[in-house]
PDB file of N, CA and C in Angstrom:
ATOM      1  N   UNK A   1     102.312  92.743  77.108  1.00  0.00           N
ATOM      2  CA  UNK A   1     101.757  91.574  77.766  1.00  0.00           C
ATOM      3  C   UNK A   1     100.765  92.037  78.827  1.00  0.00           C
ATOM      4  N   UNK A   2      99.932  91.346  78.759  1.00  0.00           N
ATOM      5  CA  UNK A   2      98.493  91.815  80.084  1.00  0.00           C
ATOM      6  C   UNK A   2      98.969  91.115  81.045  1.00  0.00           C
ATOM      7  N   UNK A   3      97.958  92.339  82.552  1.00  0.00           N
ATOM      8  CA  UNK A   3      98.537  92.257  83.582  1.00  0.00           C
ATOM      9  C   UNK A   3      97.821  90.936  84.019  1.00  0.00           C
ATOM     10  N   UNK A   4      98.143  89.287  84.696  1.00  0.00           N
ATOM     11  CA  UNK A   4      97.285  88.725  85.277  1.00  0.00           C
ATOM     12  C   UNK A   4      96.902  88.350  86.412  1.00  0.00           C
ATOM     13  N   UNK A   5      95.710  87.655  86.553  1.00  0.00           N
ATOM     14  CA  UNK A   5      95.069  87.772  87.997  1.00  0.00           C
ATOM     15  C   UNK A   5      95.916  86.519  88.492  1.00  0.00           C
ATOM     16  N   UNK A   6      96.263  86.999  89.955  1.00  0.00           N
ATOM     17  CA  UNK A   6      96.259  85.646  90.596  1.00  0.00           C
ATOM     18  C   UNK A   6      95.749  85.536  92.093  1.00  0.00           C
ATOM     19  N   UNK A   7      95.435  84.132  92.241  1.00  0.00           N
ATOM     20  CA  UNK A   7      94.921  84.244  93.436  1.00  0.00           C
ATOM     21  C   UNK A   7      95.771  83.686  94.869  1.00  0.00           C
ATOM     22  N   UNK A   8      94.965  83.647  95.978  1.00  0.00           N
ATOM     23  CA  UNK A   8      95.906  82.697  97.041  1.00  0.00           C
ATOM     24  C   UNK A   8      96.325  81.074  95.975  1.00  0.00           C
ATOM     25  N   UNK A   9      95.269  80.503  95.711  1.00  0.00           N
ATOM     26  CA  UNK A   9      95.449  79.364  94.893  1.00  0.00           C
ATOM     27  C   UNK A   9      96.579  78.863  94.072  1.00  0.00           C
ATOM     28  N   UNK A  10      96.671  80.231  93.334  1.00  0.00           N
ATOM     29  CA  UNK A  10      97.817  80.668  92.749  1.00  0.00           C
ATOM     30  C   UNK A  10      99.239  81.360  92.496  1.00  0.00           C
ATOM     31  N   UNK A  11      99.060  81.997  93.509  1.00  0.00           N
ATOM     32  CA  UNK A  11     100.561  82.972  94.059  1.00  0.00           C
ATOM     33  C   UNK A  11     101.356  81.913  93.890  1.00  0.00           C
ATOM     34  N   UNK A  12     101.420  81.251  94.200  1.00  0.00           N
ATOM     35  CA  UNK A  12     102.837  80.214  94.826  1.00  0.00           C
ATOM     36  C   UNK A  12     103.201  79.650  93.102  1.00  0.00           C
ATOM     37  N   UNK A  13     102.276  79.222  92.340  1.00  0.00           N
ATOM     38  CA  UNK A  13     102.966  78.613  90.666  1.00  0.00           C
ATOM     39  C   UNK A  13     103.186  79.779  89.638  1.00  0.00           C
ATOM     40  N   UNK A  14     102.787  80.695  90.089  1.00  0.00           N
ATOM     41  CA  UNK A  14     102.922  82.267  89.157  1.00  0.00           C
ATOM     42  C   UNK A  14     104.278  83.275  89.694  1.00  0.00           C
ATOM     43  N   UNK A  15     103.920  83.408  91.181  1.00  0.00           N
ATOM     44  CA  UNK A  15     104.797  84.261  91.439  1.00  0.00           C
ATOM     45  C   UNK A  15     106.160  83.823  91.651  1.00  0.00           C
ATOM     46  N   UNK A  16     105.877  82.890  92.908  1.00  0.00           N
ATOM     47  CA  UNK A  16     107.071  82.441  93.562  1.00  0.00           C
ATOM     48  C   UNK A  16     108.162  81.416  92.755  1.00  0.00           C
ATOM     49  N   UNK A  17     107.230  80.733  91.926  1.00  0.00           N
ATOM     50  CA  UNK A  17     108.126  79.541  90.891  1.00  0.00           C
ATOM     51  C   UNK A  17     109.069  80.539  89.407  1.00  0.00           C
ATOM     52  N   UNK A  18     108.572  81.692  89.146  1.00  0.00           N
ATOM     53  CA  UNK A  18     108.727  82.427  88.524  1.00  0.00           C
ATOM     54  C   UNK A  18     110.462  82.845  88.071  1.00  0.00           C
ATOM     55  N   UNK A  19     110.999  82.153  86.752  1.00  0.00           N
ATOM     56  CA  UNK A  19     112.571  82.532  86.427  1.00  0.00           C
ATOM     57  C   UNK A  19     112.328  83.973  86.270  1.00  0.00           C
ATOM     58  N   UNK A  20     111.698  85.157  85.979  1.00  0.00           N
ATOM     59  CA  UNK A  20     111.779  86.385  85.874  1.00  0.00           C
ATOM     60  C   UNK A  20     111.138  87.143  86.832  1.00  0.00           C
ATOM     61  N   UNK A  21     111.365  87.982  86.929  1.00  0.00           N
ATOM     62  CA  UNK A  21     111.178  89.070  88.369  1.00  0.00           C
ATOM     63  C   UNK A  21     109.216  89.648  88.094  1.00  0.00           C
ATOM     64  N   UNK A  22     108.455  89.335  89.181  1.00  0.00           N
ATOM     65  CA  UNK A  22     107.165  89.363  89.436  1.00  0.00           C
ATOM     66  C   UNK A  22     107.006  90.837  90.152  1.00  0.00           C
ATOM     67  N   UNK A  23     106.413  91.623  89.520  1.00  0.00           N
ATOM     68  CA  UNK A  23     105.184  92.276  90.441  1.00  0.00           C
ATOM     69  C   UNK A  23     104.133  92.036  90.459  1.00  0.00           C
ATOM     70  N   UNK A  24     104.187  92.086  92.002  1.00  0.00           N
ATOM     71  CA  UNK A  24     102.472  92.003  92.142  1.00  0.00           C
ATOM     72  C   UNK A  24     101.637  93.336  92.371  1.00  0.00           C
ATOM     73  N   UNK A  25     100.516  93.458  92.243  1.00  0.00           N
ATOM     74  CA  UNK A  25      99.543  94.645  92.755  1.00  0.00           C
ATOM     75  C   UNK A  25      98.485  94.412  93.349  1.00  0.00           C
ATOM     76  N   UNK A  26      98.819  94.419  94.750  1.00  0.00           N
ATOM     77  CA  UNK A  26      97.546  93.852  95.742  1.00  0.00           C
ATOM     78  C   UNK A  26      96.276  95.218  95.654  1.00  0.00           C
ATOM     79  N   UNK A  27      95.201  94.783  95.465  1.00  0.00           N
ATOM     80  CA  UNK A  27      94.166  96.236  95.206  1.00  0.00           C
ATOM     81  C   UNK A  27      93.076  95.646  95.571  1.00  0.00           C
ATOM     82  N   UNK A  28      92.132  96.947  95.884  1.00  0.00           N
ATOM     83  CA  UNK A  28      90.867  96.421  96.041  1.00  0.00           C
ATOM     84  C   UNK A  28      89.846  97.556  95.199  1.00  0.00           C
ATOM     85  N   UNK A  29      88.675  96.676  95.357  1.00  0.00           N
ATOM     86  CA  UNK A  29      88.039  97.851  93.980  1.00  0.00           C
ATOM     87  C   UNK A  29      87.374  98.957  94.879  1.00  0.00           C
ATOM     88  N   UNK A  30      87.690  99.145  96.515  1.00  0.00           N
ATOM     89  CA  UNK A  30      87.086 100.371  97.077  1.00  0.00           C
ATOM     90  C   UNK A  30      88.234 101.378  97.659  1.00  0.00           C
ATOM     91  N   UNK A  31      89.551 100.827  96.605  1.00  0.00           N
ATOM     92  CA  UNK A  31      90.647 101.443  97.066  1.00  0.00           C
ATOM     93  C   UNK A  31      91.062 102.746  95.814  1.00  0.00           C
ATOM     94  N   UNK A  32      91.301 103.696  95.617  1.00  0.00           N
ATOM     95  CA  UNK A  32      90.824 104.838  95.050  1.00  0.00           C
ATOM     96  C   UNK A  32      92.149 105.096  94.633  1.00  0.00           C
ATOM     97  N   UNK A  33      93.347 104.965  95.457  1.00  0.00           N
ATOM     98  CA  UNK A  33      94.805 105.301  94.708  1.00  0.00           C
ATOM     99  C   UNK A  33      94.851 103.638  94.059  1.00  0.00           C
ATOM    100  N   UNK A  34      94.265 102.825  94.093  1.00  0.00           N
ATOM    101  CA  UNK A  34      94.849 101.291  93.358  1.00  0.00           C
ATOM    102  C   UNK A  34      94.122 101.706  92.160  1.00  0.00           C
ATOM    103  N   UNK A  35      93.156 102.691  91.992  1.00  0.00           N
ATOM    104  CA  UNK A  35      92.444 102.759  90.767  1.00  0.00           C
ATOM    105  C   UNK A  35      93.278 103.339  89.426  1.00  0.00           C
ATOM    106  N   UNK A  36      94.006 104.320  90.330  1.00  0.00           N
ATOM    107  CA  UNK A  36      95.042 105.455  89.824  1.00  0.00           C
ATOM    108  C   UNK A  36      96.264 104.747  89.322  1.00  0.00           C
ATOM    109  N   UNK A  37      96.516 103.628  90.408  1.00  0.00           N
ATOM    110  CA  UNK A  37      97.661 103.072  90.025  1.00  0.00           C
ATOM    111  C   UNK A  37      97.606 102.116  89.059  1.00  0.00           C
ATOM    112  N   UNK A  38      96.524 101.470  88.808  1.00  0.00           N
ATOM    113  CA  UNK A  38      96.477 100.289  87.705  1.00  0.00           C
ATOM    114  C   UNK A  38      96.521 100.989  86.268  1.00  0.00           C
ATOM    115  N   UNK A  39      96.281 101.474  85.806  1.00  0.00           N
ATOM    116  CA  UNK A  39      97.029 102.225  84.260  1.00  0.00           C
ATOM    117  C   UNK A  39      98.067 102.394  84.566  1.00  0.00           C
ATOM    118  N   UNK A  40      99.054 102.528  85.338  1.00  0.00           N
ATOM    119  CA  UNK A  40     100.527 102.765  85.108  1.00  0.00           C
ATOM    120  C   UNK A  40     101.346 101.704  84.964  1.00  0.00           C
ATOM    121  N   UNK A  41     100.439 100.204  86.096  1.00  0.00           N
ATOM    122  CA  UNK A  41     101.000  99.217  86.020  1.00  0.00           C
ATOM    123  C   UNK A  41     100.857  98.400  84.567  1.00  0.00           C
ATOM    124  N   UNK A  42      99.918  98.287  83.988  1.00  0.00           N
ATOM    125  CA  UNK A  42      99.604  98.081  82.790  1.00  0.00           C
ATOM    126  C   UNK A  42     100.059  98.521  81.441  1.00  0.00           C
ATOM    127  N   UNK A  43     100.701  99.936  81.456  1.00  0.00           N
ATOM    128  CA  UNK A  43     101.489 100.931  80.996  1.00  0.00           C
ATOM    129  C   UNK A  43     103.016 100.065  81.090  1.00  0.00           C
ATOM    130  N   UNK A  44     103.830 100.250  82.110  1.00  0.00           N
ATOM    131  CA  UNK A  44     104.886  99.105  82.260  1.00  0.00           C
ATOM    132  C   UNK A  44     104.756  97.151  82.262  1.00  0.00           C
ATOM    133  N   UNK A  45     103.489  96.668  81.972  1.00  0.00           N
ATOM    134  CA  UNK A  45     103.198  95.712  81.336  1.00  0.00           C
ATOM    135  C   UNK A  45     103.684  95.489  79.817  1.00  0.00           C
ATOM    136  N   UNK A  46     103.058  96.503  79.254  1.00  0.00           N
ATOM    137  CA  UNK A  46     103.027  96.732  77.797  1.00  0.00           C
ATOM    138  C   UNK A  46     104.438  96.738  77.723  1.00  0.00           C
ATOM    139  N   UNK A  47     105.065  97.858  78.074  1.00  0.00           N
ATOM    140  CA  UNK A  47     106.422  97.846  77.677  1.00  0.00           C
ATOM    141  C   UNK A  47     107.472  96.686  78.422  1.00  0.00           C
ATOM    142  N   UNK A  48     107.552  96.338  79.650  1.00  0.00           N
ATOM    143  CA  UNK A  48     108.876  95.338  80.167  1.00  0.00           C
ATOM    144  C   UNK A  48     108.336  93.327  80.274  1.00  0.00           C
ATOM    145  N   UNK A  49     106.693  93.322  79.683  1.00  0.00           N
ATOM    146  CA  UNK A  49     106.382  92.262  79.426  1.00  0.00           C
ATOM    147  C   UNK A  49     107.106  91.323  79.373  1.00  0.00           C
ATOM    148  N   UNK A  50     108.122  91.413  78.397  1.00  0.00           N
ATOM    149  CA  UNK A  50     109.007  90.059  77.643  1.00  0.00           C
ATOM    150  C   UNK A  50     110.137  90.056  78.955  1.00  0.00           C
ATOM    151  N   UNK A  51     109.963  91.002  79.413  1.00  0.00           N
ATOM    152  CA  UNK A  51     111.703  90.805  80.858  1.00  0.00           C
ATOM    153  C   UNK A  51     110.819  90.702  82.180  1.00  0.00           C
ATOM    154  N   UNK A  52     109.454  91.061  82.654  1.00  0.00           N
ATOM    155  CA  UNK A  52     109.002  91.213  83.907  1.00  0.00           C
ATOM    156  C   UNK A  52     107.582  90.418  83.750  1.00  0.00           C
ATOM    157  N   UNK A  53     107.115  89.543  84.846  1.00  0.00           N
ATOM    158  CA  UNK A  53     105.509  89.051  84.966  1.00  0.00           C
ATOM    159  C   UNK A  53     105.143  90.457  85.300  1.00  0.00           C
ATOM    160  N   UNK A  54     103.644  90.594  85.091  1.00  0.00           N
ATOM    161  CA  UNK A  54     102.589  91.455  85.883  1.00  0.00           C
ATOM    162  C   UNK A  54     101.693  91.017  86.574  1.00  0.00           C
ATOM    163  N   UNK A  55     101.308  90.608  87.836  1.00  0.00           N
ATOM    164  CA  UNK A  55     100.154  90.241  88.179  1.00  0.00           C
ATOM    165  C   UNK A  55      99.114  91.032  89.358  1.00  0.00           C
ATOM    166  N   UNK A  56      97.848  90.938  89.389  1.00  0.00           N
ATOM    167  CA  UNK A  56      97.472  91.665  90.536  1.00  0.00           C
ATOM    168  C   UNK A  56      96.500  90.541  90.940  1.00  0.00           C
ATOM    169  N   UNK A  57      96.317  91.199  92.119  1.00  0.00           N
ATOM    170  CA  UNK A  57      95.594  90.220  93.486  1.00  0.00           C
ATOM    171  C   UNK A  57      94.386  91.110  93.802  1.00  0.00           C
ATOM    172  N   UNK A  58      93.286  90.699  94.064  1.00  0.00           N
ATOM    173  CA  UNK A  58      92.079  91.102  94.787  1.00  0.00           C
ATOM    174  C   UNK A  58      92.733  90.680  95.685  1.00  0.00           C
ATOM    175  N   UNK A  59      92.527  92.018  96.798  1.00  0.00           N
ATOM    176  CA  UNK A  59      92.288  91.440  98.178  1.00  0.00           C
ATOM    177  C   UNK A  59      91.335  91.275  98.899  1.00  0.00           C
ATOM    178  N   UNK A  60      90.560  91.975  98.051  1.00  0.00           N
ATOM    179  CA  UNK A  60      89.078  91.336  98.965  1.00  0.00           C
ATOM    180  C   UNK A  60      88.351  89.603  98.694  1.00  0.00           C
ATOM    181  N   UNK A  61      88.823  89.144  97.919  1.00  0.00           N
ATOM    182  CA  UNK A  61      88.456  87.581  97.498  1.00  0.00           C
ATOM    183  C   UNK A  61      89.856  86.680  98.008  1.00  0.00           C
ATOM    184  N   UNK A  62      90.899  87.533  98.580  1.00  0.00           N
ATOM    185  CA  UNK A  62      92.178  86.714  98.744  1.00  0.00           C
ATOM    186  C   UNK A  62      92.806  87.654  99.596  1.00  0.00           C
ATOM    187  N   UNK A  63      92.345  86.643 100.741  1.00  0.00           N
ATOM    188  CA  UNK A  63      93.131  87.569 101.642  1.00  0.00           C
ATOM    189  C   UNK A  63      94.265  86.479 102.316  1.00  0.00           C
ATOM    190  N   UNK A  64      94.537  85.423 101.881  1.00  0.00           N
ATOM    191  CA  UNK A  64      95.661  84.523 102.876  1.00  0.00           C
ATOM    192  C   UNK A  64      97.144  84.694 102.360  1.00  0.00           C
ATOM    193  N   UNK A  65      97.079  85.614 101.306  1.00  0.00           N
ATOM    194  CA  UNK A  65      98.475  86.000 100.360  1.00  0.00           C
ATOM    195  C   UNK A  65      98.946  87.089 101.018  1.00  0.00           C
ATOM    196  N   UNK A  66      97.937  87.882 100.824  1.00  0.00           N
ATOM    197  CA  UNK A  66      98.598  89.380 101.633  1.00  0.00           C
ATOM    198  C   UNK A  66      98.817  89.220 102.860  1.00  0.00           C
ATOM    199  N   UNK A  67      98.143  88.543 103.651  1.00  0.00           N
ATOM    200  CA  UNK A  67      98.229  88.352 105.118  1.00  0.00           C
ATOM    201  C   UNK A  67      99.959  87.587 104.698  1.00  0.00           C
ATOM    202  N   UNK A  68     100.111  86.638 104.481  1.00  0.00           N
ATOM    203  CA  UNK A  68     101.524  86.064 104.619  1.00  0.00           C
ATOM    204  C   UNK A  68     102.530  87.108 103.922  1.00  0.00           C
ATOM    205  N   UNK A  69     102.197  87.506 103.028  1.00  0.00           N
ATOM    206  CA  UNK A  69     103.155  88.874 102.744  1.00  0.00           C
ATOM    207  C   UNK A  69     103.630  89.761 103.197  1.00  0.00           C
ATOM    208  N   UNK A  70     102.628  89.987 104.131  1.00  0.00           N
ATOM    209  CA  UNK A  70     102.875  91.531 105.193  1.00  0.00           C
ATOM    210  C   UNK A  70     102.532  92.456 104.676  1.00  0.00           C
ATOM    211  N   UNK A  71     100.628  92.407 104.073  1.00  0.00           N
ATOM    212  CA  UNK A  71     100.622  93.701 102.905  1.00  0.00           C
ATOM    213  C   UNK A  71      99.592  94.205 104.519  1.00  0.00           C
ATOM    214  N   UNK A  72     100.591  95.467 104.310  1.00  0.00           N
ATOM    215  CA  UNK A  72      99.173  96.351 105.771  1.00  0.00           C
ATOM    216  C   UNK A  72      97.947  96.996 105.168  1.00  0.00           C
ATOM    217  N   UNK A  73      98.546  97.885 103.694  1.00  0.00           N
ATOM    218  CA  UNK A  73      97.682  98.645 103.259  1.00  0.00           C
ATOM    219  C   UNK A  73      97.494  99.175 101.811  1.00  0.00           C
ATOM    220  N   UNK A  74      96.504  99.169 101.111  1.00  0.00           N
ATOM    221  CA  UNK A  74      96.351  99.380  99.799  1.00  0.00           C
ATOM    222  C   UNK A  74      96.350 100.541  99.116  1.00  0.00           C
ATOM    223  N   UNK A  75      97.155 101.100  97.963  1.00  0.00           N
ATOM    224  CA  UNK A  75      97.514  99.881  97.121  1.00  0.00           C
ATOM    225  C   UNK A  75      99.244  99.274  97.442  1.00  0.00           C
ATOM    226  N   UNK A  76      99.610  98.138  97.539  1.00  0.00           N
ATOM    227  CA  UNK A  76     101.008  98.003  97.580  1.00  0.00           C
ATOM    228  C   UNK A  76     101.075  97.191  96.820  1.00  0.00           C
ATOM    229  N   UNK A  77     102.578  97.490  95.944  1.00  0.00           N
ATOM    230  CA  UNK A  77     103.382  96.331  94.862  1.00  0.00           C
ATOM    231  C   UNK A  77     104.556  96.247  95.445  1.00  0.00           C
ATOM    232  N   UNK A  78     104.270  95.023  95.389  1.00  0.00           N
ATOM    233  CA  UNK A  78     105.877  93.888  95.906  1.00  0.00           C
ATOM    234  C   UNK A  78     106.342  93.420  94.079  1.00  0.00           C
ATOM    235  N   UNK A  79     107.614  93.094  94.554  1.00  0.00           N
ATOM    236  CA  UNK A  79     108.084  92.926  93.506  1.00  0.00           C
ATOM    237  C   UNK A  79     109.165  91.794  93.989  1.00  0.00           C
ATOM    238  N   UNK A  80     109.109  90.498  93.252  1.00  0.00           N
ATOM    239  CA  UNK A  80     110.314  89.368  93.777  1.00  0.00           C
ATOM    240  C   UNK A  80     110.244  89.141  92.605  1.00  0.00           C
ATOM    241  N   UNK A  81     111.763  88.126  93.429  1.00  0.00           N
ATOM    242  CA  UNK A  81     112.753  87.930  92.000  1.00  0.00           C
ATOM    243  C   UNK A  81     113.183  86.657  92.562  1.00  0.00           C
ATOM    244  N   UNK A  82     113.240  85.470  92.240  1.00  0.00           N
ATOM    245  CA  UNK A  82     113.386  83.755  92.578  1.00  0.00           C
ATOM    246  C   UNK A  82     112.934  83.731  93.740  1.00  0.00           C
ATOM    247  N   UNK A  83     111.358  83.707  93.516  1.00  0.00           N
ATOM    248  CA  UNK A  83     110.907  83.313  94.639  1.00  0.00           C
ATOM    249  C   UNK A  83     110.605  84.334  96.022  1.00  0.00           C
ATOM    250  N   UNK A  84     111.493  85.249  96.005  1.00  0.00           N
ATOM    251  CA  UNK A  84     112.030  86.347  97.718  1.00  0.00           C
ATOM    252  C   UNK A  84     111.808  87.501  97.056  1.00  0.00           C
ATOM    253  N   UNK A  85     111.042  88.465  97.642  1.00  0.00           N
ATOM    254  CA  UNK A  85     110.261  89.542  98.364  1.00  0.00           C
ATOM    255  C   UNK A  85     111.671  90.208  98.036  1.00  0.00           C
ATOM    256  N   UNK A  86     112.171  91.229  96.815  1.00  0.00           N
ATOM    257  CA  UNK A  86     113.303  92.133  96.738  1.00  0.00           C
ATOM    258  C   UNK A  86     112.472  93.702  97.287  1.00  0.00           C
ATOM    259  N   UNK A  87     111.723  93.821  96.757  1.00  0.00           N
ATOM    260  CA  UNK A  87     111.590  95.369  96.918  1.00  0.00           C
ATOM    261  C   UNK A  87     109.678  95.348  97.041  1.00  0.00           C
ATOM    262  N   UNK A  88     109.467  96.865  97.894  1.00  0.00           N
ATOM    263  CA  UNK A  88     107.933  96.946  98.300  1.00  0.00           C
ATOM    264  C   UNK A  88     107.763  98.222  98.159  1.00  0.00           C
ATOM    265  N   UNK A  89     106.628  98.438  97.362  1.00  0.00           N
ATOM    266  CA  UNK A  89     105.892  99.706  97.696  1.00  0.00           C
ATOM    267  C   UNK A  89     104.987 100.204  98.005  1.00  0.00           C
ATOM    268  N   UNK A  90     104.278 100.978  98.775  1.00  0.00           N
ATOM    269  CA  UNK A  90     102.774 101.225  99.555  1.00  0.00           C
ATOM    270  C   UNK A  90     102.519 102.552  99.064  1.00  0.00           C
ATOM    271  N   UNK A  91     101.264 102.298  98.688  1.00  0.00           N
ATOM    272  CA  UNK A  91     100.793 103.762  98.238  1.00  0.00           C
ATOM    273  C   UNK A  91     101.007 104.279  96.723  1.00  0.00           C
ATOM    274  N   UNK A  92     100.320 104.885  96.087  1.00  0.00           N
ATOM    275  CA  UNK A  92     100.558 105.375  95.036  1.00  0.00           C
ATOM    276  C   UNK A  92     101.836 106.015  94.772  1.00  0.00           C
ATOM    277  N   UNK A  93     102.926 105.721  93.672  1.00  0.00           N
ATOM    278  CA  UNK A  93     103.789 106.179  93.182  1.00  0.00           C
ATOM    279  C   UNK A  93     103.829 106.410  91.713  1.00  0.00           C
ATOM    280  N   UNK A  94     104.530 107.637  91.266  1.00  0.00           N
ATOM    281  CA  UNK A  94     104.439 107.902  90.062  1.00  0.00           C
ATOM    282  C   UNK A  94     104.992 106.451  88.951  1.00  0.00           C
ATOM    283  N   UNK A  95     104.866 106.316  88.179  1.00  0.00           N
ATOM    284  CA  UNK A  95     105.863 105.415  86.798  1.00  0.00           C
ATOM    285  C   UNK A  95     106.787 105.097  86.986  1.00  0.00           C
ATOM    286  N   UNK A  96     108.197 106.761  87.181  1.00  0.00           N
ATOM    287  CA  UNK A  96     109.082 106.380  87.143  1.00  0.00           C
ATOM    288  C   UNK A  96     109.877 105.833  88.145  1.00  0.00           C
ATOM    289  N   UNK A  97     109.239 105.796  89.785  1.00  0.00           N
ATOM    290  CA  UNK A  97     109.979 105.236  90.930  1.00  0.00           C
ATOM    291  C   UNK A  97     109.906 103.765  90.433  1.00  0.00           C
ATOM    292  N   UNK A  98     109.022 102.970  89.810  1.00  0.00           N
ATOM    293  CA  UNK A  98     108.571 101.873  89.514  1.00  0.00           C
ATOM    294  C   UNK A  98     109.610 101.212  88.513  1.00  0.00           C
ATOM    295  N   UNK A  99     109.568 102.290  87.486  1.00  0.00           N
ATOM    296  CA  UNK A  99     110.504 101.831  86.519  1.00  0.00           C
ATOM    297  C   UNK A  99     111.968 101.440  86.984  1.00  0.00           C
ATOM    298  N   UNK A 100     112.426 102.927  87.422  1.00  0.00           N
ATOM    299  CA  UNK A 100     113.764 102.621  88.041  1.00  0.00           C
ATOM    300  C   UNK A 100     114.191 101.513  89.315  1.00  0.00           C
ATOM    301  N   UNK A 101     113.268 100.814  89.455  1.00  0.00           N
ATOM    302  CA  UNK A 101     113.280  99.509  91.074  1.00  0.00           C
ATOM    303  C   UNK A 101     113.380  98.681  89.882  1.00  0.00           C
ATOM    304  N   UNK A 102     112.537  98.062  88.821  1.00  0.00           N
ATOM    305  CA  UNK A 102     112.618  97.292  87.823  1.00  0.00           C
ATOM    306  C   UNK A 102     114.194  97.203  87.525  1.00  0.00           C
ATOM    307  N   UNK A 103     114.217  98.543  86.894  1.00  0.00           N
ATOM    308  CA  UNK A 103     115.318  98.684  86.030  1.00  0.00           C
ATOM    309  C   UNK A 103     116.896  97.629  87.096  1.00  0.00           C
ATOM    310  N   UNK A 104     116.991  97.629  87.977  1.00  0.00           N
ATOM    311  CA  UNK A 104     117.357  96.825  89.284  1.00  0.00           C
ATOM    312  C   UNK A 104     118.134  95.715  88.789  1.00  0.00           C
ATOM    313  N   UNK A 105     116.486  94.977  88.123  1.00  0.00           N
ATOM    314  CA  UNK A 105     116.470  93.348  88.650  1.00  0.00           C
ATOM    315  C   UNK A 105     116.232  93.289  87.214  1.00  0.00           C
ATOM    316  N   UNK A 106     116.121  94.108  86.050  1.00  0.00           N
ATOM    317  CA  UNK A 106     116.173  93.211  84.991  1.00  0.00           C
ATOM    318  C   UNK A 106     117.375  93.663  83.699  1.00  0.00           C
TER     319      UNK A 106
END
């Protein structure tokens, strides 16, 4: 399943309304580890699709999401599950820290 965009507009009917557990990937396109990190997220798209959403956020066109999130710095994936903020990560991480936080909640 592909990863999709969402925006401030949208966070709230994608993420938060969401019966299955959401990551998000807040990035920007002058952010150099979010570059690194988006094939991996897309990589675990493909495979946990049918059990997990994928979505990512520009933050440079949307910034009133991250600001209410508490994103300080890019790249970070949050990851909730009904609605509430379970688990966060900042900075580039390999696959498998990712996988195994998933592995968690689904």
């Amino acid at each position: 399943m592909a990863v999709v965009d969402v925006t401030d507009a949208t966070f709230s009917d994608v993420v938060l309304a969401s019966a299955k557990p959401v990551v998000v990937d807040y990035w920007a396109d002058w952010c150099a580890p979010c570059r690194q990190l988006s094939p991996i997220i897309e990589e675990l798209s493909t495979e946990l699709g049918d059990q997990v959403t994928f979505v990512k956020m520009d933050t440079n066109t949307n910034t009133q999401t991250p600001l209410q999130q508490g994103v300080m710095s890019l790249p970070t994936i949050q990851i909730f599950l009904g609605g509430q903020l379970v688990k966060q990560f900042v900075g580039a991480k390999p696959k498998s820290a990712f996988r195994k936080a998933l592995d968690e909640f689904i």
